[in-house]
PDB file of N, CA and C in Angstrom:
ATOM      1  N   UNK A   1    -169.368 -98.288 -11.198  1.00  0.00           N
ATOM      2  CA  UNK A   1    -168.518 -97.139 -10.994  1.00  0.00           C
ATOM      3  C   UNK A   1    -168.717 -96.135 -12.137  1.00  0.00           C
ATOM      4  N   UNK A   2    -168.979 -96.427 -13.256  1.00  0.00           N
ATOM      5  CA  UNK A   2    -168.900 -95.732 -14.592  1.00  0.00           C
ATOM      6  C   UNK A   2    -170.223 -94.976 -14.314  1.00  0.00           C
ATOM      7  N   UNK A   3    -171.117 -95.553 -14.397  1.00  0.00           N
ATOM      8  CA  UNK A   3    -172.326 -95.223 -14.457  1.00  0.00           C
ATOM      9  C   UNK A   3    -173.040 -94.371 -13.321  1.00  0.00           C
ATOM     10  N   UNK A   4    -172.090 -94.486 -11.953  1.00  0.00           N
ATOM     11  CA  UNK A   4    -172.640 -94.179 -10.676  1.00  0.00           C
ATOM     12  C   UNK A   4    -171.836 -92.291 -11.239  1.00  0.00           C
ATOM     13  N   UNK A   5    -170.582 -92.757 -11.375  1.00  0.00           N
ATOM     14  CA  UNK A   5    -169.836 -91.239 -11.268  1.00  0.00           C
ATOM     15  C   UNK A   5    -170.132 -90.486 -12.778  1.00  0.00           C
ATOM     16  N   UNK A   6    -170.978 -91.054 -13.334  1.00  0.00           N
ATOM     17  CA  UNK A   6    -171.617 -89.485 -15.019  1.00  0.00           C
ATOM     18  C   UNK A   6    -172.739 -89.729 -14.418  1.00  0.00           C
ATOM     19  N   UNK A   7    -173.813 -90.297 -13.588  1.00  0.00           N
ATOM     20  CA  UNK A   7    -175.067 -89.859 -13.499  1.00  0.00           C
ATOM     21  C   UNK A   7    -174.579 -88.333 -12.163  1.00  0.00           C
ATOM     22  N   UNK A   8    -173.765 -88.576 -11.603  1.00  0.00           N
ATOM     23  CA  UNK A   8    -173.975 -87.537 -10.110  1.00  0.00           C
ATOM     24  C   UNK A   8    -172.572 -86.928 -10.185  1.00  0.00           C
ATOM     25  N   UNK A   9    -171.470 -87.274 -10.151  1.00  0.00           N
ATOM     26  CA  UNK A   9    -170.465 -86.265 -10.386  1.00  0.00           C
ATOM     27  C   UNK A   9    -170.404 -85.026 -11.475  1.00  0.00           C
ATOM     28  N   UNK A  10    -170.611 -85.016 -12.577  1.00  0.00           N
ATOM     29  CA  UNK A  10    -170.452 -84.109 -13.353  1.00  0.00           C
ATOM     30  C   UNK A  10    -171.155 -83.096 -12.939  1.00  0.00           C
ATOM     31  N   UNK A  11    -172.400 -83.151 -12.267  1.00  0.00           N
ATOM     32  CA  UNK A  11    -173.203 -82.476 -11.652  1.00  0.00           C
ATOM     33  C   UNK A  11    -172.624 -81.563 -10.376  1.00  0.00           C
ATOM     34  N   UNK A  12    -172.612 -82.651  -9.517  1.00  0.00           N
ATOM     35  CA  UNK A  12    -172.246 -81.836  -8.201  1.00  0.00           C
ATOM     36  C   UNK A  12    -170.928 -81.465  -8.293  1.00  0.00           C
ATOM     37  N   UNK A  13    -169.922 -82.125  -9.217  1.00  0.00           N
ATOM     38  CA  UNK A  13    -168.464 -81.168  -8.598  1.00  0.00           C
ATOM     39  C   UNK A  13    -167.828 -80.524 -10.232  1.00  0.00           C
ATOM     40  N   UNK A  14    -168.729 -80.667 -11.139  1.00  0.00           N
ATOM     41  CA  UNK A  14    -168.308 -79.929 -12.028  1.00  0.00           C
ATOM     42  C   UNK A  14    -167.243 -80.293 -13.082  1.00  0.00           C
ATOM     43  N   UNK A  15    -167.190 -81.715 -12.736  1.00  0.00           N
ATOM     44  CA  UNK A  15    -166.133 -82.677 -13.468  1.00  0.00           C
ATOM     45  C   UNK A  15    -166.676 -82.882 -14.733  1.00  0.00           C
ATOM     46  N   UNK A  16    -165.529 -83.505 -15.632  1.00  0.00           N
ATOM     47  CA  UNK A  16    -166.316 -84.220 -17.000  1.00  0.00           C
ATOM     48  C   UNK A  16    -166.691 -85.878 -16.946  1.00  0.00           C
ATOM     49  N   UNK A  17    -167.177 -86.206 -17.850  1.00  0.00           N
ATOM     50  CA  UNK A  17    -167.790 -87.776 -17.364  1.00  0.00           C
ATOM     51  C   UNK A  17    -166.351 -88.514 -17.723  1.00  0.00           C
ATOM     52  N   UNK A  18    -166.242 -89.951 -16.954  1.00  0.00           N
ATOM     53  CA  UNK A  18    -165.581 -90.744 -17.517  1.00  0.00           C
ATOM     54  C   UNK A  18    -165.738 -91.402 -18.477  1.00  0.00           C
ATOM     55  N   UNK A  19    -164.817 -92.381 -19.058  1.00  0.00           N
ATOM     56  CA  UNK A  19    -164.894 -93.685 -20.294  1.00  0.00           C
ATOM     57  C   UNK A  19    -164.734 -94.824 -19.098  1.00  0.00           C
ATOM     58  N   UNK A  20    -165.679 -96.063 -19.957  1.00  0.00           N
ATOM     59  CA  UNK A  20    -165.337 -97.037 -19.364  1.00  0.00           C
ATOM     60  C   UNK A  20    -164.039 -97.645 -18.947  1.00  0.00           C
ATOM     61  N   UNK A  21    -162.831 -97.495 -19.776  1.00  0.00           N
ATOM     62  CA  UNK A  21    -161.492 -97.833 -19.202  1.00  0.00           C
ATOM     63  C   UNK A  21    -161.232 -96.844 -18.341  1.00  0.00           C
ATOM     64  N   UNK A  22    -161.372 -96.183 -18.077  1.00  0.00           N
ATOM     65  CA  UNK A  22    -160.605 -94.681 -16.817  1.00  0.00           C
ATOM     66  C   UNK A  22    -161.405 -94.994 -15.443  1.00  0.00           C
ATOM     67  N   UNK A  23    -163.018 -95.966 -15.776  1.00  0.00           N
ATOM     68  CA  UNK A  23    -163.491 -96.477 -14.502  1.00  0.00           C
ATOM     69  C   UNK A  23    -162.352 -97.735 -13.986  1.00  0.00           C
ATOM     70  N   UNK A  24    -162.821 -98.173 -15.061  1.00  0.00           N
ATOM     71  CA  UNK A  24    -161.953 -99.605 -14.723  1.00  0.00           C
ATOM     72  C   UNK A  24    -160.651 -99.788 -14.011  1.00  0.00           C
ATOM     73  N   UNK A  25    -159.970 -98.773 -14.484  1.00  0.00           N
ATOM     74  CA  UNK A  25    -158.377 -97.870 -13.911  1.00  0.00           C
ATOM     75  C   UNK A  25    -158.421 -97.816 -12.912  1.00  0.00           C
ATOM     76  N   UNK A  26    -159.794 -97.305 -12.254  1.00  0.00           N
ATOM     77  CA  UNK A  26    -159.912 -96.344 -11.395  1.00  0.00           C
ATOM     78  C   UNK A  26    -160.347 -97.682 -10.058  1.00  0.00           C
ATOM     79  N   UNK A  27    -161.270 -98.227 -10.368  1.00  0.00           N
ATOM     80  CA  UNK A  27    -161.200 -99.796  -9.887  1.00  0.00           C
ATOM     81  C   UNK A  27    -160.169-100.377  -9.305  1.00  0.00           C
ATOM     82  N   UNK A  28    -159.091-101.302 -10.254  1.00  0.00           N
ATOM     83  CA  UNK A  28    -158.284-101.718 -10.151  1.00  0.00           C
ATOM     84  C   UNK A  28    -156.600-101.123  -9.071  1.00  0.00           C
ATOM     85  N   UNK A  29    -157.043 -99.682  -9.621  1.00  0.00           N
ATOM     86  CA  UNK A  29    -155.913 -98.717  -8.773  1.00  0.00           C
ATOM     87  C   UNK A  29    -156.285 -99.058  -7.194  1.00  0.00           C
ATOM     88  N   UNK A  30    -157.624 -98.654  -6.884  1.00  0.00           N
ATOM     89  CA  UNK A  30    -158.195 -98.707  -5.681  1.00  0.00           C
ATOM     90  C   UNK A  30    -158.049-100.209  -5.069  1.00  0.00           C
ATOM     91  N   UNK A  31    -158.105-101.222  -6.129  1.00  0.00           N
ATOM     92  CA  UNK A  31    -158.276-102.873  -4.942  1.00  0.00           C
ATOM     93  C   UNK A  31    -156.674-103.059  -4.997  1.00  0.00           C
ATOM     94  N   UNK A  32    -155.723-102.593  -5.609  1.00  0.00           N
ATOM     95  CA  UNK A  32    -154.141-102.538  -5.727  1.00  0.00           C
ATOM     96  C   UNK A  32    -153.842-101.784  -4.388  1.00  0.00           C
ATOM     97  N   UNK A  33    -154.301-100.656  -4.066  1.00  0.00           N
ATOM     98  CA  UNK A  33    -154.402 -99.722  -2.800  1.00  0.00           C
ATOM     99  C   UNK A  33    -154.479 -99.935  -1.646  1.00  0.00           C
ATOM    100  N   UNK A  34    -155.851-101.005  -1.866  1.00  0.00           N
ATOM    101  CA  UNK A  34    -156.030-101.707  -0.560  1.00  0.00           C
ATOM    102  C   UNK A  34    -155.171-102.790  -0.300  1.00  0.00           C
ATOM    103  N   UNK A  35    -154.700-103.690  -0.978  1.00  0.00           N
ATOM    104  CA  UNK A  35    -153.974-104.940  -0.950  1.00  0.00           C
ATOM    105  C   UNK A  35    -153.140-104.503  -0.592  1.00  0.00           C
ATOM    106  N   UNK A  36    -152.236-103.450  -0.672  1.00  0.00           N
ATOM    107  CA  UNK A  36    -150.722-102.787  -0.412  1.00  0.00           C
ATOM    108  C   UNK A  36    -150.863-101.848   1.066  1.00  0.00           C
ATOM    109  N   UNK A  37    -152.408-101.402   1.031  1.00  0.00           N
ATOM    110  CA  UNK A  37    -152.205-101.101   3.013  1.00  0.00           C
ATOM    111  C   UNK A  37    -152.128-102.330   3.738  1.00  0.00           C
ATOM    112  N   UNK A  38    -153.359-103.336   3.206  1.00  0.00           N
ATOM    113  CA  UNK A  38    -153.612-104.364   4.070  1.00  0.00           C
ATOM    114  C   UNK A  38    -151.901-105.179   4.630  1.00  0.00           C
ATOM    115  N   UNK A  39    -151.554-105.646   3.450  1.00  0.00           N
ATOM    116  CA  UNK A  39    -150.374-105.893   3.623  1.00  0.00           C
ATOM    117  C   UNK A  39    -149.096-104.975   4.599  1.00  0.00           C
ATOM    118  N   UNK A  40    -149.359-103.900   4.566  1.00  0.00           N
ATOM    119  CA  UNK A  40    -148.455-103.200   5.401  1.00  0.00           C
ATOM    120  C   UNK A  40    -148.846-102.747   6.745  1.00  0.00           C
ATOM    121  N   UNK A  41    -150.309-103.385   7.374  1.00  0.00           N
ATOM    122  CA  UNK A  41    -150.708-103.084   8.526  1.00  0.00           C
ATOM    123  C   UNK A  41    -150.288-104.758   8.851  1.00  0.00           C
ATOM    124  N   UNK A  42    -150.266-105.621   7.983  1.00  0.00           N
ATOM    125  CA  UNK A  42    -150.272-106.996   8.809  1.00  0.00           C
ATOM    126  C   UNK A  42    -148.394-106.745   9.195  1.00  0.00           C
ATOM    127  N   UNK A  43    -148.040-106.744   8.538  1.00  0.00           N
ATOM    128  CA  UNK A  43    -146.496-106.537   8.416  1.00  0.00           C
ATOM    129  C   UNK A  43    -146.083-105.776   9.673  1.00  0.00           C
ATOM    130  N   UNK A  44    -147.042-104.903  10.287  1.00  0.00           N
ATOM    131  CA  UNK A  44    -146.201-103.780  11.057  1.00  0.00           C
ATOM    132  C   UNK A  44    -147.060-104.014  12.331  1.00  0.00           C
ATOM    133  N   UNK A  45    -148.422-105.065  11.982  1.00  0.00           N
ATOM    134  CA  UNK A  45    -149.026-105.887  13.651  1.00  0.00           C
ATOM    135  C   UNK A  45    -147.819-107.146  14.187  1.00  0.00           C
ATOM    136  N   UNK A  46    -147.540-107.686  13.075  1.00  0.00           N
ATOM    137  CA  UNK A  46    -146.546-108.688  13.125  1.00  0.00           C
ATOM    138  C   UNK A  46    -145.090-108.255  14.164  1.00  0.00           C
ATOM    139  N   UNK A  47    -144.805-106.939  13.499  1.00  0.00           N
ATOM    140  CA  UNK A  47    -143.313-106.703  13.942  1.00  0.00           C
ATOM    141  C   UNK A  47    -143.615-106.053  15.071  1.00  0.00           C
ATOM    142  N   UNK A  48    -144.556-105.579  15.502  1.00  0.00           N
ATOM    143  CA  UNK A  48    -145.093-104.942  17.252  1.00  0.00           C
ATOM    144  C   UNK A  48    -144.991-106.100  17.789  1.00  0.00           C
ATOM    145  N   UNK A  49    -145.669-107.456  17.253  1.00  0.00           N
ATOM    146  CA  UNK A  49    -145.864-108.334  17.890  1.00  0.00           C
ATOM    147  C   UNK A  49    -144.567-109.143  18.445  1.00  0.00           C
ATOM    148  N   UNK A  50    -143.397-108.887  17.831  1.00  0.00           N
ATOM    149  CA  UNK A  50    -142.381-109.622  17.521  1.00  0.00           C
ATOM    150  C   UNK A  50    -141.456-108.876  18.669  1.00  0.00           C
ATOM    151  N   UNK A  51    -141.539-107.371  18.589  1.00  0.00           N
ATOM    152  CA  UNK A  51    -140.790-106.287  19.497  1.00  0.00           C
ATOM    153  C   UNK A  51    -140.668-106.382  20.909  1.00  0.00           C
ATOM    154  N   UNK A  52    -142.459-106.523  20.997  1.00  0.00           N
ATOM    155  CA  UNK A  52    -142.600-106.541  22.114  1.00  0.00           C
ATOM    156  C   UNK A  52    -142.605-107.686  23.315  1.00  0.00           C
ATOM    157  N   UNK A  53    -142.703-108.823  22.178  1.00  0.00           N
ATOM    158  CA  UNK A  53    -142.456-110.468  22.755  1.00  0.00           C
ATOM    159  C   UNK A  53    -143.982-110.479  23.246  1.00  0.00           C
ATOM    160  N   UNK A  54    -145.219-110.330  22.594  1.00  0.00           N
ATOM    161  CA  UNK A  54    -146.280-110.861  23.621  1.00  0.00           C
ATOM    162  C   UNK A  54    -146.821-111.577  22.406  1.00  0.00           C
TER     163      UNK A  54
END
């Protein structure tokens, strides 16, 4: 991630490079992100499932 976004971002969108902790951040934020949709699509297949009795 560090390395992918200072070789090609700073470039194409004019950003400044990151530090290795602000990747890492940036990581961790994102698999926290996913765990908290995943969890709230099972939660809300569950309760359709539950509503509708099938």
């Amino acid at each position: 991630m560090h390395v992918s976004w200072n070789m090609f971002a700073p470039e194409m969108f004019g950003l400044e490079a990151i530090r290795m902790k602000q990747a890492l951040g940036l990581v961790v934020f994102t698999g926290v992100l996913a765990a908290v949709l995943a969890g709230i699509f099972r939660f809300g297949a569950r309760w359709k499932h539950n509503v509708t009795g099938d």
